[in-house]
N, C-alpha and C. Protein backbone atom coordinates (compact mmCIF):
# COMPACT_ATOMS: atom_id res chain seq x y z
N UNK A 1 141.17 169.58 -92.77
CA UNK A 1 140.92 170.85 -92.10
C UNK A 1 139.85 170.66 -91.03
N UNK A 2 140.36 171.02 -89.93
CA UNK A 2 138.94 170.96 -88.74
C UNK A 2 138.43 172.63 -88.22
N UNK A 3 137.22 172.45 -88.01
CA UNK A 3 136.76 174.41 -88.03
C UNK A 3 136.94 174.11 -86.40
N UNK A 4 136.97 174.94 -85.63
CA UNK A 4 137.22 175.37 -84.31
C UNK A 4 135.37 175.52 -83.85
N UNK A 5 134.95 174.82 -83.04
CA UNK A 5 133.83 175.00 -82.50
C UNK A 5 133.21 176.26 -81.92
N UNK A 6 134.20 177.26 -82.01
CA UNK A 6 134.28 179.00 -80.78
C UNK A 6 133.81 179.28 -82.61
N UNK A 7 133.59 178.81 -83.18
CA UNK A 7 133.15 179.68 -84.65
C UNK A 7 131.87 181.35 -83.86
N UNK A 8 132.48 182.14 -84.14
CA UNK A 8 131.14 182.97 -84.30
C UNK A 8 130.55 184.20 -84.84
N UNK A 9 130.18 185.17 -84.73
CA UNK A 9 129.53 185.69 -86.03
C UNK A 9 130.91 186.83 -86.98
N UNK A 10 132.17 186.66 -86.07
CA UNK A 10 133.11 187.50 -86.28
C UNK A 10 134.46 186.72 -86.59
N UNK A 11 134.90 185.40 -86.09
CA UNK A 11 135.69 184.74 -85.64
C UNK A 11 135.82 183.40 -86.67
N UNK A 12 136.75 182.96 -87.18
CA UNK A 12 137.04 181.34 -87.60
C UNK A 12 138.12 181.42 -87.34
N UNK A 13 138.42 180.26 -86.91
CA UNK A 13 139.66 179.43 -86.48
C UNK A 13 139.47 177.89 -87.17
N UNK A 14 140.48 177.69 -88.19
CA UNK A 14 140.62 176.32 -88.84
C UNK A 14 142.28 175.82 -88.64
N UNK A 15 142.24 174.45 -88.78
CA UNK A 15 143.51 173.73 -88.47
C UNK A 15 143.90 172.78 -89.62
N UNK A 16 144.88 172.92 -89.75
CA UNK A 16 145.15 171.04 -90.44
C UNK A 16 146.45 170.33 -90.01
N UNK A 17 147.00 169.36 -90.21
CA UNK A 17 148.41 168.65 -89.83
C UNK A 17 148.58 168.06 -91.09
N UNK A 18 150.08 168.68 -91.46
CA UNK A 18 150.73 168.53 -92.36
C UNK A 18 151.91 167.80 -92.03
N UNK A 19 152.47 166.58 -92.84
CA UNK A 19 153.60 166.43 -92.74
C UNK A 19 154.56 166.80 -93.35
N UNK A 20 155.57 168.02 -92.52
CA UNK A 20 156.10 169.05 -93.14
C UNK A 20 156.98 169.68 -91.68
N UNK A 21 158.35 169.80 -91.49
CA UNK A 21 158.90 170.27 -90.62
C UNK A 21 158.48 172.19 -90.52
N UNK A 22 158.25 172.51 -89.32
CA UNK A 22 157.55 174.17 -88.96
C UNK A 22 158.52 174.90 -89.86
N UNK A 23 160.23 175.02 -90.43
CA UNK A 23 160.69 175.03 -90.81
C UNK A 23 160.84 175.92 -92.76
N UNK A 24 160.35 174.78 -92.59
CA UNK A 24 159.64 174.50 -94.31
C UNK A 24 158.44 175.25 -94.71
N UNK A 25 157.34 175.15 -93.70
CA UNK A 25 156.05 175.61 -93.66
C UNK A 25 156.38 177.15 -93.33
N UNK A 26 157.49 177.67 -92.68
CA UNK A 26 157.74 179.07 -92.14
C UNK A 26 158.28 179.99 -93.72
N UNK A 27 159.10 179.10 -94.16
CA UNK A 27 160.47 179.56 -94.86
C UNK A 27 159.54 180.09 -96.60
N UNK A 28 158.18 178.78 -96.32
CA UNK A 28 158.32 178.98 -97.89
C UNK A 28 156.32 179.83 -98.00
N UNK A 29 155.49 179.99 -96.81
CA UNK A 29 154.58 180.58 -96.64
C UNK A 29 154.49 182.12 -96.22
N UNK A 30 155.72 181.73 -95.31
CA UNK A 30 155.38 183.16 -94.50
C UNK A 30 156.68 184.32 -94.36
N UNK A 31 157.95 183.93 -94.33
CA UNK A 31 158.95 184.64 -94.50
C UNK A 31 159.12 185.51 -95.84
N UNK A 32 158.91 184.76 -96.69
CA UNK A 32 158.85 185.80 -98.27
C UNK A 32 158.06 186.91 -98.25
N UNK A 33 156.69 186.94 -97.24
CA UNK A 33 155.80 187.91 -97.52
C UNK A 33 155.38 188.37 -98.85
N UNK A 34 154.91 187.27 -99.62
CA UNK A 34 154.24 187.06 -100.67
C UNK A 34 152.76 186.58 -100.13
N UNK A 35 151.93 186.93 -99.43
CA UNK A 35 151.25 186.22 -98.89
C UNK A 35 150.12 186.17 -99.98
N UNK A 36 149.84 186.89 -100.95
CA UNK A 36 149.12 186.84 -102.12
C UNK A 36 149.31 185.73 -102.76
N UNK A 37 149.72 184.65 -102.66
CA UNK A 37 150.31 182.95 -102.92
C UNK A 37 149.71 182.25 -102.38
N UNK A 38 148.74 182.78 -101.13
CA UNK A 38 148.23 181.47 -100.31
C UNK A 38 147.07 182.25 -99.79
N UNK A 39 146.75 183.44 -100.02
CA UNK A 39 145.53 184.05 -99.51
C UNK A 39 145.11 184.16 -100.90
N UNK A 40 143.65 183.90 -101.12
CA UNK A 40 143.41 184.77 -102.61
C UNK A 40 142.53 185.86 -102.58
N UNK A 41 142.67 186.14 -100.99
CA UNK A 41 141.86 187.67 -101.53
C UNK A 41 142.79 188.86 -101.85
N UNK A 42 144.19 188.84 -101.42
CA UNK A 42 144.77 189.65 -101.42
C UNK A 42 145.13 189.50 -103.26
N UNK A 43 145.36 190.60 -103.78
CA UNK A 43 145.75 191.29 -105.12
C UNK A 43 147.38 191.00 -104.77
N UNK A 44 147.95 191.89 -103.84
CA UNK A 44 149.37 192.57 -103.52
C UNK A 44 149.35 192.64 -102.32
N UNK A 45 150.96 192.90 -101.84
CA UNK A 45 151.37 193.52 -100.56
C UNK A 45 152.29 194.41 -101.00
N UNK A 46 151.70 195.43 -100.79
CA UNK A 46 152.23 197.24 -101.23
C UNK A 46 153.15 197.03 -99.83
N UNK A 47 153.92 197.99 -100.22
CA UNK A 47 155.15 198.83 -99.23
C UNK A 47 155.21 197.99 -98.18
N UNK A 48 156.02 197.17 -98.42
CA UNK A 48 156.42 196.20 -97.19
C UNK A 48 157.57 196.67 -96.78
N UNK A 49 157.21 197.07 -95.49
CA UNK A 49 158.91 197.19 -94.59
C UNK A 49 160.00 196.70 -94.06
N UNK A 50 159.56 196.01 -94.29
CA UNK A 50 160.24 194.42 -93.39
C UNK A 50 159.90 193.23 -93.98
N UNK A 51 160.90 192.02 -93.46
CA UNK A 51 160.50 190.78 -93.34
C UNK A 51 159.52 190.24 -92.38
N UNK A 52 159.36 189.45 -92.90
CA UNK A 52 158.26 188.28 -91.35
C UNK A 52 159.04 188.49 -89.71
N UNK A 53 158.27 189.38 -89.65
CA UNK A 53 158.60 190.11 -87.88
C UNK A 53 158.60 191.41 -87.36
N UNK A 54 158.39 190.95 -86.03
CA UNK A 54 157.82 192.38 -85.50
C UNK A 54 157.69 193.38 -85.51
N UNK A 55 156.50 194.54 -86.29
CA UNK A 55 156.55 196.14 -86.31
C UNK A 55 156.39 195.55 -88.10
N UNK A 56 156.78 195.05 -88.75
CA UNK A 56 156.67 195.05 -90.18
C UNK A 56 155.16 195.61 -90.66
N UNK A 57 155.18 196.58 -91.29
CA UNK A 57 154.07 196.81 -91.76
C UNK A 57 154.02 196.84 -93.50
N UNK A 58 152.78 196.67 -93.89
CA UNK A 58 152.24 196.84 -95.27
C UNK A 58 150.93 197.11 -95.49
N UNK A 59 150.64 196.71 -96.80
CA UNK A 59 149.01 197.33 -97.01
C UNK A 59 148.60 196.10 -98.05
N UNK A 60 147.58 195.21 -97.46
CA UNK A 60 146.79 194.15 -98.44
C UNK A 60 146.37 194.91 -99.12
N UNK A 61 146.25 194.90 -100.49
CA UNK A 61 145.64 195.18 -101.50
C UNK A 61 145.08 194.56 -102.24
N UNK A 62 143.59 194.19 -101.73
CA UNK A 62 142.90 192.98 -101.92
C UNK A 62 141.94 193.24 -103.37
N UNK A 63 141.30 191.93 -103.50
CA UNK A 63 141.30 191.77 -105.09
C UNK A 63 139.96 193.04 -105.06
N UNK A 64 139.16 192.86 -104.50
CA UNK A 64 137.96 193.88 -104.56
C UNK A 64 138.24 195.04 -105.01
N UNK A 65 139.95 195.63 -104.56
CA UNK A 65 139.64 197.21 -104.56
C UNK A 65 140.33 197.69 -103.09
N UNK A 66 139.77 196.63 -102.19
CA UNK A 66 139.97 198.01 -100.72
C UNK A 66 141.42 197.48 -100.25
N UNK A 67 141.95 198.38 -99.49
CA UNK A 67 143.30 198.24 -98.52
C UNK A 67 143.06 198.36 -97.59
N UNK A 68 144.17 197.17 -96.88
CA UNK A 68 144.05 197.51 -95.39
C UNK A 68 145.53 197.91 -94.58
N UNK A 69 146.03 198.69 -94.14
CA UNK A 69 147.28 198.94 -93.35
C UNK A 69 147.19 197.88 -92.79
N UNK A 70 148.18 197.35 -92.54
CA UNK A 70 148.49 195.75 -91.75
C UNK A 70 149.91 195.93 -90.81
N UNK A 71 149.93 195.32 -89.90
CA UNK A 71 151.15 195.54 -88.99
C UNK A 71 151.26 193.91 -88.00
N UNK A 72 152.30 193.41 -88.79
CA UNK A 72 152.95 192.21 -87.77
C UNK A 72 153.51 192.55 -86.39
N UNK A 73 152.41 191.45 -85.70
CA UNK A 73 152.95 191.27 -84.28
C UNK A 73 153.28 189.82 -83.67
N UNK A 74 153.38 189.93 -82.57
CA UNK A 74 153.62 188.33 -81.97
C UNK A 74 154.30 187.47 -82.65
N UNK A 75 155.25 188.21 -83.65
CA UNK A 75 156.07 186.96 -84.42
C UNK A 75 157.26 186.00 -83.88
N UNK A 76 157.09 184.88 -84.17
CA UNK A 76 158.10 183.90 -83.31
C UNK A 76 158.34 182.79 -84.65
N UNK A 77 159.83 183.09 -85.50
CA UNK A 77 159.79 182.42 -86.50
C UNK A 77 159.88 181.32 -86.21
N UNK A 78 159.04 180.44 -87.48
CA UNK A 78 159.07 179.04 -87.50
C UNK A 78 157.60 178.36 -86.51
N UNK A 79 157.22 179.66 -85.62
CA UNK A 79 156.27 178.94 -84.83
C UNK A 79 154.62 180.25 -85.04
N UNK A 80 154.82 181.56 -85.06
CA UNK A 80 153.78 182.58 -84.91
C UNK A 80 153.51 183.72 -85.61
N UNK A 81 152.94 184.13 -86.26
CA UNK A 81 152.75 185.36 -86.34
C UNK A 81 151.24 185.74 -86.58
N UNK A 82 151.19 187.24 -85.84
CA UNK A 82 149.63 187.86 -85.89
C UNK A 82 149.84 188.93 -86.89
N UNK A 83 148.70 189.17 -87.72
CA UNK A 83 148.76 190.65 -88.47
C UNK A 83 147.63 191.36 -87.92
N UNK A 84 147.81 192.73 -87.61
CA UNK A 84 146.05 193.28 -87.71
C UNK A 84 146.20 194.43 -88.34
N UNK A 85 145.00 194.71 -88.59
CA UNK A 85 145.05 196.33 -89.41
C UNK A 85 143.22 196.93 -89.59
N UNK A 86 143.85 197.90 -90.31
CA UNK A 86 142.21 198.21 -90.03
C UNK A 86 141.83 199.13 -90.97
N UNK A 87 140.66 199.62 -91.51
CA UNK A 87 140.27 200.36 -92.87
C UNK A 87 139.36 201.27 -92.94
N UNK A 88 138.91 201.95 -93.66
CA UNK A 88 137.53 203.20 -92.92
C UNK A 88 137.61 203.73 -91.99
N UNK A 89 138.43 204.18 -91.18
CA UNK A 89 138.83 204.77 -90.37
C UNK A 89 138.60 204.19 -88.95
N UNK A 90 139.08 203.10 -89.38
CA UNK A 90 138.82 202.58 -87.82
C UNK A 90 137.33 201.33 -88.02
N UNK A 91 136.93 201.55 -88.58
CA UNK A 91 135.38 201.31 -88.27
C UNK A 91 135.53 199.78 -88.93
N UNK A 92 136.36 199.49 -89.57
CA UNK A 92 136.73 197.72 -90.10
C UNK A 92 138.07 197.62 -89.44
N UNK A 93 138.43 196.16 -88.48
CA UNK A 93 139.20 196.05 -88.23
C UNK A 93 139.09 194.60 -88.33
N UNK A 94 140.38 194.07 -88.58
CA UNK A 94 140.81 192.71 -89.08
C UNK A 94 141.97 192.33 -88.29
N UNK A 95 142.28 191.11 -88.05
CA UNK A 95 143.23 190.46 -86.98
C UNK A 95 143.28 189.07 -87.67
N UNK A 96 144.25 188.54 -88.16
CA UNK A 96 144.90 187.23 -88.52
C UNK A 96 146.01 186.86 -87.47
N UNK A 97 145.66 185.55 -87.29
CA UNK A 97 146.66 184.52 -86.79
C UNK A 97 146.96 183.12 -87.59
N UNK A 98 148.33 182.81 -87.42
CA UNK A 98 149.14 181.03 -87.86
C UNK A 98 149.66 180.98 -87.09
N UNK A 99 149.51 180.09 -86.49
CA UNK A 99 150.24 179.20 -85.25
C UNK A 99 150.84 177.67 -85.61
N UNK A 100 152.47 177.89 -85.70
CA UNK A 100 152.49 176.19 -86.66
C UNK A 100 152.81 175.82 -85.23
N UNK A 101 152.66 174.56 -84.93
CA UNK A 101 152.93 173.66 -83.46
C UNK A 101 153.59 172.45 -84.16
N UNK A 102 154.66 171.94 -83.83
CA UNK A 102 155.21 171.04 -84.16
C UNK A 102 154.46 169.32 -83.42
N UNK A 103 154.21 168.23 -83.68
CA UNK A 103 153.13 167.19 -82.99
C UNK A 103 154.64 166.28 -82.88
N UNK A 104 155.34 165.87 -83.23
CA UNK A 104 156.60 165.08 -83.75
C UNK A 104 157.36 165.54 -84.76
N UNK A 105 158.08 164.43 -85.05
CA UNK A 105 159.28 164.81 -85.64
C UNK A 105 158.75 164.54 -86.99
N UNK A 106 157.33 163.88 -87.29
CA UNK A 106 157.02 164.04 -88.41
C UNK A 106 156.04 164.99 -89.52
N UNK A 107 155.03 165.31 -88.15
CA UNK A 107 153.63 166.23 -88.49
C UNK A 107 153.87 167.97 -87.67
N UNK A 108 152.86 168.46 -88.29
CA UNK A 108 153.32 169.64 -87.80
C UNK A 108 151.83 170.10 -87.82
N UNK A 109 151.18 170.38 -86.43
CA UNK A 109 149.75 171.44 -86.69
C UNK A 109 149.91 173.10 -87.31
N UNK A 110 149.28 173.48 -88.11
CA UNK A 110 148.78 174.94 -88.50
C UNK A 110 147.57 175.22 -88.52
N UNK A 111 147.36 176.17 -87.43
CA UNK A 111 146.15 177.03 -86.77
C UNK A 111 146.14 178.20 -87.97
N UNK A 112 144.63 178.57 -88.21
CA UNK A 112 144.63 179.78 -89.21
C UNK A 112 143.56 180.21 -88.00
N UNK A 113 143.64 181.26 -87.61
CA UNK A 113 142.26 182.11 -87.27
C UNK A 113 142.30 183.43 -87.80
N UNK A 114 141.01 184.08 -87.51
CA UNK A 114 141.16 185.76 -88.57
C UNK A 114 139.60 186.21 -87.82
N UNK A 115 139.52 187.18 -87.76
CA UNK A 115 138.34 188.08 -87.52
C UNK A 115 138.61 189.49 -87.79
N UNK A 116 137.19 189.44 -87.77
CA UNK A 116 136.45 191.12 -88.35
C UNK A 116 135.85 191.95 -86.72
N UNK A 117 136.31 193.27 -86.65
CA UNK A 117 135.88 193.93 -85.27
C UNK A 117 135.27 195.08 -85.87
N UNK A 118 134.85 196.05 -85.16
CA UNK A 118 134.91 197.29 -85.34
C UNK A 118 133.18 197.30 -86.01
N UNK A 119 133.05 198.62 -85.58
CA UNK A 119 131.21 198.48 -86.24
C UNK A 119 131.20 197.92 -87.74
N UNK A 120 132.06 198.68 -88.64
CA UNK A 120 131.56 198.45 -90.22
C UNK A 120 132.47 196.70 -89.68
N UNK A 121 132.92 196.40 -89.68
CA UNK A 121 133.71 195.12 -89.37
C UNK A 121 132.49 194.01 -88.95
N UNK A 122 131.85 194.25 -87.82
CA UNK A 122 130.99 193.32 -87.39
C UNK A 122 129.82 193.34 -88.49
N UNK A 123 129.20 194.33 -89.40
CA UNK A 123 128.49 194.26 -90.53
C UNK A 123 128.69 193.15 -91.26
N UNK A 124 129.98 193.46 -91.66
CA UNK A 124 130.72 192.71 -93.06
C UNK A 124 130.49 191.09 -92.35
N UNK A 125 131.14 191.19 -91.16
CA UNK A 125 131.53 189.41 -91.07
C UNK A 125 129.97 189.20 -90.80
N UNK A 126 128.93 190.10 -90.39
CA UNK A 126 127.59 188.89 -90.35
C UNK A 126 126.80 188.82 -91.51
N UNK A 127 126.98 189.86 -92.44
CA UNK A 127 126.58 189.80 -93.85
C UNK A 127 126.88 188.87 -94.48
N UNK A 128 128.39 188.56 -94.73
CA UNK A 128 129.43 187.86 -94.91
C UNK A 128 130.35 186.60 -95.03
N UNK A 129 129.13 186.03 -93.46
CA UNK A 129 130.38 184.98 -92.45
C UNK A 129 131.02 183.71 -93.41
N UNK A 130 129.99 183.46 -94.43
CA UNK A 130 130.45 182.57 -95.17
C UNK A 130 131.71 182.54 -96.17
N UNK A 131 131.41 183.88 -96.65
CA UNK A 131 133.05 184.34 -97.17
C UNK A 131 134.22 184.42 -96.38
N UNK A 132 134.11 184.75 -95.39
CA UNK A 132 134.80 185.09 -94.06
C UNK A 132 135.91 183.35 -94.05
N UNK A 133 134.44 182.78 -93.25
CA UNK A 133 135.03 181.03 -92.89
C UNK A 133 135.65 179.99 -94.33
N UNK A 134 135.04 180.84 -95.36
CA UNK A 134 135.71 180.05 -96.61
C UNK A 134 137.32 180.32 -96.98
N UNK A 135 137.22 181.85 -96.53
CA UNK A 135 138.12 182.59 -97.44
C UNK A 135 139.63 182.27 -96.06
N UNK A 136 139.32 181.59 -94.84
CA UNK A 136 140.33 181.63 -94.00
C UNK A 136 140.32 179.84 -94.23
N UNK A 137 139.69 178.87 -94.77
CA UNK A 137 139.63 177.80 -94.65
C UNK A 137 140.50 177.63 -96.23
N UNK A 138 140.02 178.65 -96.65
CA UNK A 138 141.08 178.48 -98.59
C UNK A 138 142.71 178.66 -98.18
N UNK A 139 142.51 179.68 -97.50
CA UNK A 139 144.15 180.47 -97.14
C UNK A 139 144.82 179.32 -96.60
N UNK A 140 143.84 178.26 -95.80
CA UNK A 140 145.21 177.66 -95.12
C UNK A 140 145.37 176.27 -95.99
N UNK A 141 144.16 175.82 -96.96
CA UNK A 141 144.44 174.63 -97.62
C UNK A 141 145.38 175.04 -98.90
N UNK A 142 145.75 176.65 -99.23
CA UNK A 142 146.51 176.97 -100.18
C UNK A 142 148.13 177.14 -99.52
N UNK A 143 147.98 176.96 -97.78
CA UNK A 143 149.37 177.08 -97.28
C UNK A 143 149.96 175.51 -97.63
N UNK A 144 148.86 174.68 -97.11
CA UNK A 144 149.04 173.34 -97.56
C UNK A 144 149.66 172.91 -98.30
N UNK A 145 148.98 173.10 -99.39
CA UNK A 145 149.38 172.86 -101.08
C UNK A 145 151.00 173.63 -101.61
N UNK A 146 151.02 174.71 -100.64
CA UNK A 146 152.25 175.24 -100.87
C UNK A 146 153.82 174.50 -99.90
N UNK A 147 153.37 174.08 -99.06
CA UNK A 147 154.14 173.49 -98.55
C UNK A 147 154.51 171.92 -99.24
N UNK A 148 153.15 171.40 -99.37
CA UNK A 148 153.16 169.65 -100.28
C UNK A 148 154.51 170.34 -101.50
N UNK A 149 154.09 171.47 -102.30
CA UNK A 149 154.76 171.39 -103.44
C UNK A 149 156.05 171.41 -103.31
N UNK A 150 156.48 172.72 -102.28
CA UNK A 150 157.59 173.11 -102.11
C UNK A 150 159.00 171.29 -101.52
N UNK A 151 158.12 170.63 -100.89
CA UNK A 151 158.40 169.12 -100.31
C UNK A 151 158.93 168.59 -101.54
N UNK A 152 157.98 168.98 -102.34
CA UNK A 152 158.25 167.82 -103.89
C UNK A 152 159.37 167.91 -104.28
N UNK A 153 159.38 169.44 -104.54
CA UNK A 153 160.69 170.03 -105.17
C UNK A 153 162.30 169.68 -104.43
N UNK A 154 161.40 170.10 -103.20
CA UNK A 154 162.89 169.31 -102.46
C UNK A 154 163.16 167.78 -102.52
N UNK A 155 162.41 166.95 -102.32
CA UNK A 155 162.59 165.70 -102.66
C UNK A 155 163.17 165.59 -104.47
N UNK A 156 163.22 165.84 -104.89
CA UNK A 156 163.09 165.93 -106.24
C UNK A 156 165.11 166.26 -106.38
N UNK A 157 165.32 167.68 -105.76
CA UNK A 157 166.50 167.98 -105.98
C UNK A 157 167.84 167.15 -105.28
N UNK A 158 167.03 166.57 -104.18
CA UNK A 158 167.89 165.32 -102.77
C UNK A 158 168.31 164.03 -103.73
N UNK A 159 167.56 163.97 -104.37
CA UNK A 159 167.89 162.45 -105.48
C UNK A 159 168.53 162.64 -106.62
C-alpha cells in the first residue's frame, strides 16, 4: 500500500497493485454492493436501489450507529466508481473513490481515496485523521484480500 503525498487534514488517497485482472477485482468487490465485506466501518447497506452504477443510492449503516445517504456516481464498470453522501444535515459530508487502472496484462493498480467536507465533517477528519487514513488504508487491504481469495477459489475450481 503506498499513501498519496496530497495526504491532508480531510483527504487520503492509498494505492496498491494487485495481480488480479480489473475484472475480478470489479465483479467480486464492488458489483455485489456488499461493501460491508471490505469496509469495516460499515454495519449494512440499507435500501439499495440499484447495482454498481450511476444514480444508485443507499444508506451506510455504519458500525457506530450513524447513517449516511450515499449516491453512486462516475461509475465506469471494471474501471470507477465515486460514492458521496452526507449526514446532519448537510454539515458531514463524505466522498469515496476506487479507481482500478489496469498496468498489464498481469497487475492491476487500485486507488482508494475518501474525504470528510462540510463543517461537522472537517471536525471529525481533524479530530480523527488517524481513523480516517487507517480506516481507508483497511478498506483497500480488505479489497485485496478479497480479491487474493476470490483468485484461489478460482484457481482451485480450473484444476
Amino acid at each position: 500500500l503506498d499513501n498519496d503525498d496530497k495526504t491532508t487534514m480531510s483527504y487520503c488517497k492509498t494505492s496498491a497493485i494487485i495481480s488480479a485482472p480489473p475484472t475480478l477485482i470489479w465483479n467480486t468487490c464492488l458489483a455485489p454492493m456488499k461493501w460491508q465485506e471490505w469496509d469495516h466501518n460499515i454495519h449494512q447497506l440499507r435500501d439499495v436501489s440499484g447495482g454498481c452504477s450511476n444514480g444508485t443510492t443507499a444508506i451506510f449503516e455504519q458500525k457506530d450507529g450513524k447513517e449516511f445517504a450515499f449516491t453512486l456516481h462516475d461509475v465506469e464498470e471494471d474501471r470507477c466508481v465515486m460514492f458521496s453522501g452526507q449526514a446532519l444535515g448537510g454539515t458531514l459530508k463524505a466522498e469515496g473513490k476506487i479507481v482500478i487502472t489496469p498496468i498489464d496484462n498481469f497487475s492491476t493498480r487500485i486507488e482508494y481515496s475518501f474525504e470528510l467536507s462540510g463543517t461537522i465533517g472537517f471536525v471529525v477528519a481533524l479530530l480523527r485523521k488517524r481513523d480516517v487514513v487507517e480506516g481507508t488504508e483497511a478498506g483497500l487491504r480488505n479489497i485485496v484480500k478479497m480479491v487474493e481469495k476470490a483468485q484461489e477459489s478460482e484457481f482451485v475450481i480450473m484444476n
